[in-house]
Protein backbone atom coordinates (compact mmCIF):
# COMPACT_ATOMS: atom_id res chain seq x y z
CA UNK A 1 0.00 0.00 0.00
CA UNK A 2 2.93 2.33 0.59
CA UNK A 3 3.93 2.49 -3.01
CA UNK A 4 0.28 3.28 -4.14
CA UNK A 5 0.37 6.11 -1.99
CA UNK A 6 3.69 7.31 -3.03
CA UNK A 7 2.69 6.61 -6.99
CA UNK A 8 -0.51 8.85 -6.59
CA UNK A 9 1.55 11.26 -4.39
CA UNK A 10 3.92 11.24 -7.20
CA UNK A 11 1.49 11.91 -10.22
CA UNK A 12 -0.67 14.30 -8.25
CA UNK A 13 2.56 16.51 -7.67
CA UNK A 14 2.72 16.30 -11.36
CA UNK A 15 -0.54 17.57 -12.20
CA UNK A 16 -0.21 20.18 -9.41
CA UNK A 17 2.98 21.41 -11.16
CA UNK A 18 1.36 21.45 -14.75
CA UNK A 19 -1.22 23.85 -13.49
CA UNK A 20 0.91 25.75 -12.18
CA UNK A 21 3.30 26.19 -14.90
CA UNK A 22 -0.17 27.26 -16.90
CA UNK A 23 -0.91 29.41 -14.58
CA UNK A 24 2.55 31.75 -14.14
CA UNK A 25 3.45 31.31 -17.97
CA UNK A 26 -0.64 32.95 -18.84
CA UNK A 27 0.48 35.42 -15.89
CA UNK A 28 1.28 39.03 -16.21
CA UNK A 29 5.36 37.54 -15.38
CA UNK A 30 6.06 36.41 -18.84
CA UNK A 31 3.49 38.76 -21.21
CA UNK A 32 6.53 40.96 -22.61
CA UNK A 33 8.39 37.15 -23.51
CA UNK A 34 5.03 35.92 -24.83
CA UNK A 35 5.17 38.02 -27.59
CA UNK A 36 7.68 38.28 -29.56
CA UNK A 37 10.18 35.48 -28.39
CA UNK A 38 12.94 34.16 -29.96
CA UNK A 39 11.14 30.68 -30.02
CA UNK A 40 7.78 32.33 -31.13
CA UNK A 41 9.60 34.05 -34.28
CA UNK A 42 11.47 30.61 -35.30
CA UNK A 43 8.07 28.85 -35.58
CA UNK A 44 6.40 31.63 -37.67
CA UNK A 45 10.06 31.96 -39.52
CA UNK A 46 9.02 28.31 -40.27
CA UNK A 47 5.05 29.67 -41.35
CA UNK A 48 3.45 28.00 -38.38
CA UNK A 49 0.86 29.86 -36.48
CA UNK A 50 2.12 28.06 -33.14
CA UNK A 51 2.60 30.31 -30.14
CA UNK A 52 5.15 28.99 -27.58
CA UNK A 53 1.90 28.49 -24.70
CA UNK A 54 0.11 26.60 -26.97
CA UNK A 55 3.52 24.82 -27.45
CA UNK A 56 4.14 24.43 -23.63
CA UNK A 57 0.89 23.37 -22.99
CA UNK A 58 0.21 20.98 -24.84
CA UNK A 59 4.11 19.51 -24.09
CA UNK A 60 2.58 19.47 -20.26
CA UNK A 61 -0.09 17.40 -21.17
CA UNK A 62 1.72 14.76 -22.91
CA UNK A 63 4.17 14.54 -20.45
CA UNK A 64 1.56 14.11 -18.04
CA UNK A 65 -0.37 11.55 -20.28
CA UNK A 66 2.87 9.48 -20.90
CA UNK A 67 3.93 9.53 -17.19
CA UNK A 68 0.78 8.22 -16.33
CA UNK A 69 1.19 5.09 -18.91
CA UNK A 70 4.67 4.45 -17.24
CA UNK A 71 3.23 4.28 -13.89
CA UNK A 72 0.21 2.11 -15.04
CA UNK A 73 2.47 -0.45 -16.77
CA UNK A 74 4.89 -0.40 -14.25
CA UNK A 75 2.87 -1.64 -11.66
CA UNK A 76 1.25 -3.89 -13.94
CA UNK A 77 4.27 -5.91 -14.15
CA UNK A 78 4.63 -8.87 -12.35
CA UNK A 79 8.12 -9.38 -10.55
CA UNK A 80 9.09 -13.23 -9.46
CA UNK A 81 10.87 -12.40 -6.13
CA UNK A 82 11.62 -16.80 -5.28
CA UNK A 83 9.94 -19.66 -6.28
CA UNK A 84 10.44 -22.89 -5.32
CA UNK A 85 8.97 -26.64 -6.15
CA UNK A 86 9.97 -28.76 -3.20
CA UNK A 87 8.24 -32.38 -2.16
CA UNK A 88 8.66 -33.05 1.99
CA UNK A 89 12.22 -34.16 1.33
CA UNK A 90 13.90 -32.58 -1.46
CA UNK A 91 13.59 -28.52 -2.01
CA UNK A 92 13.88 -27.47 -5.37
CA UNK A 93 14.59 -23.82 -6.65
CA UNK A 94 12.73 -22.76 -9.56
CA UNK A 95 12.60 -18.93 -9.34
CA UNK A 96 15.30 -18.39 -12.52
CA UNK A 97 13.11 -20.35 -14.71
CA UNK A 98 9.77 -19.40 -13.30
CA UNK A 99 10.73 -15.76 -13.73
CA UNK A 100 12.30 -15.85 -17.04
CA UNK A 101 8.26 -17.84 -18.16
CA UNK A 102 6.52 -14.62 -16.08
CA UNK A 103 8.58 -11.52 -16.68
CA UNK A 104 10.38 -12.42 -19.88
CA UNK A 105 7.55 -14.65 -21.70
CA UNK A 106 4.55 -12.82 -19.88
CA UNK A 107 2.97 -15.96 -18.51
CA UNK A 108 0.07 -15.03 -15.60
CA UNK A 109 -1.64 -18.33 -15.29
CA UNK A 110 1.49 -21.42 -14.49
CA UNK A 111 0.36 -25.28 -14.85
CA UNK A 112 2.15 -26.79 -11.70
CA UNK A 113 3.78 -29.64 -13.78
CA UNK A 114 7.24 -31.32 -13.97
CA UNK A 115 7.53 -30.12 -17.66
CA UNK A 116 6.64 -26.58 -16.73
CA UNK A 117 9.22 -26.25 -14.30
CA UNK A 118 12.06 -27.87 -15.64
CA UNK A 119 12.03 -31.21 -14.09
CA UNK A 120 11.34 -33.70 -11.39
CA UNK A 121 12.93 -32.89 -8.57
CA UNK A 122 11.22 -36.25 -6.70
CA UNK A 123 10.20 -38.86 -8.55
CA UNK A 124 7.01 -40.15 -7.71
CA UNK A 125 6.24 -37.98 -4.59
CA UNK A 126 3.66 -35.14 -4.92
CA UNK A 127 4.99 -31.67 -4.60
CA UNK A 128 4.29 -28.04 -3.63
CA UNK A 129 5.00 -24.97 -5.90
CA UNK A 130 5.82 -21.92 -3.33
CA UNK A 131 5.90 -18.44 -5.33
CA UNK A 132 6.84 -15.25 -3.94
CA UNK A 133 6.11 -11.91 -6.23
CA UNK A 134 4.85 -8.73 -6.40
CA UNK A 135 2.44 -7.28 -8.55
CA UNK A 136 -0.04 -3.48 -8.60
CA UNK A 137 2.93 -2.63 -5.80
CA UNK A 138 1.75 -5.44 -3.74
CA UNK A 139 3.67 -8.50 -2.74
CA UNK A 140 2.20 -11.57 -2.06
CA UNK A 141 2.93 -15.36 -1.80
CA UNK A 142 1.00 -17.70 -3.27
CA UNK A 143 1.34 -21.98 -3.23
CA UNK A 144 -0.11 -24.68 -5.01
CA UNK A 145 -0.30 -28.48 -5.33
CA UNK A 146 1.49 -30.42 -8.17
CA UNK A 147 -1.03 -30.81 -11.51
CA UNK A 148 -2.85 -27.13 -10.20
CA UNK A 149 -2.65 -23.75 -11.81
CA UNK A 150 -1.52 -20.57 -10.05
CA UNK A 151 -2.89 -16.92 -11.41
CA UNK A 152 -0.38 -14.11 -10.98
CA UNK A 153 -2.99 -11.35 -10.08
């Protein structure tokens, strides 16, 4: 929950700022620069009507719109922190190849079999898949019988 808040903490400072900027550059502050800037004279050297707040503006609102995608997919993403497939007597690591399947091949829902997770680690005896990840922010650990399936949500 921590990171949540600190995520929406982080994007609201960003809108805050945005404002902001709108606000002081449509100010009184920067009406002699407004007109007749450098910046302002390159884009109608270049015969577009553009002026520089419409410029910044719309600059703020894309960056705004694009941080908000980062955020969304990076908290989307599903992060394998250990796994392991262990029977009562033998313990078995599988977090390399369980989290090259999740974060490199994208896999969310994992058949508990031998094949899946590179081998049999016990012959014969019934075993336990143990995962430990984090995804939306949130860690969690999840485990499941041999021949189940375990969703990544």
């Amino acid at each position: 929950m921590p990171r949540l808040v600190k995520v929406l903490g982080i994007i609201l400072l960003g809108a805050i700022g945005s404002i902001l900027g709108a606000v002081v550059w449509e100010s009184s502050l920067f009406k002699t620069w407004r007109t007749g800037n450098p910046i302002d004279a390159s884009l109608n050297w270049l015969g577009l009507p553009i002026s520089v707040r419409r410029v910044i503006l719309t600059a703020l609102v894309l960056w705004s719109f694009i941080s908000l995608i980062y955020i969304f997919i990076s908290l989307r993403r599903i992060t394998i922190h250990s796994a392991s497939y262990n029977s009562p007597n033998v313990e078995n690591d599988v977090t390399q190849v369980l989290r090259g399947r999740v974060e490199g091949e994208g896999f969310r829902r994992i058949p508990v079999t031998n094949e899946f997770l590179g081998g049999d680690p016990h012959v014969g005896v019934g075993k336990t898949l143990t995962v430990d990840y984090s995804v939306w922010g949130r860690r969690r650990t999840r485990m499941i019988g041999e021949g189940g399936h375990l969703v990544l949500r």
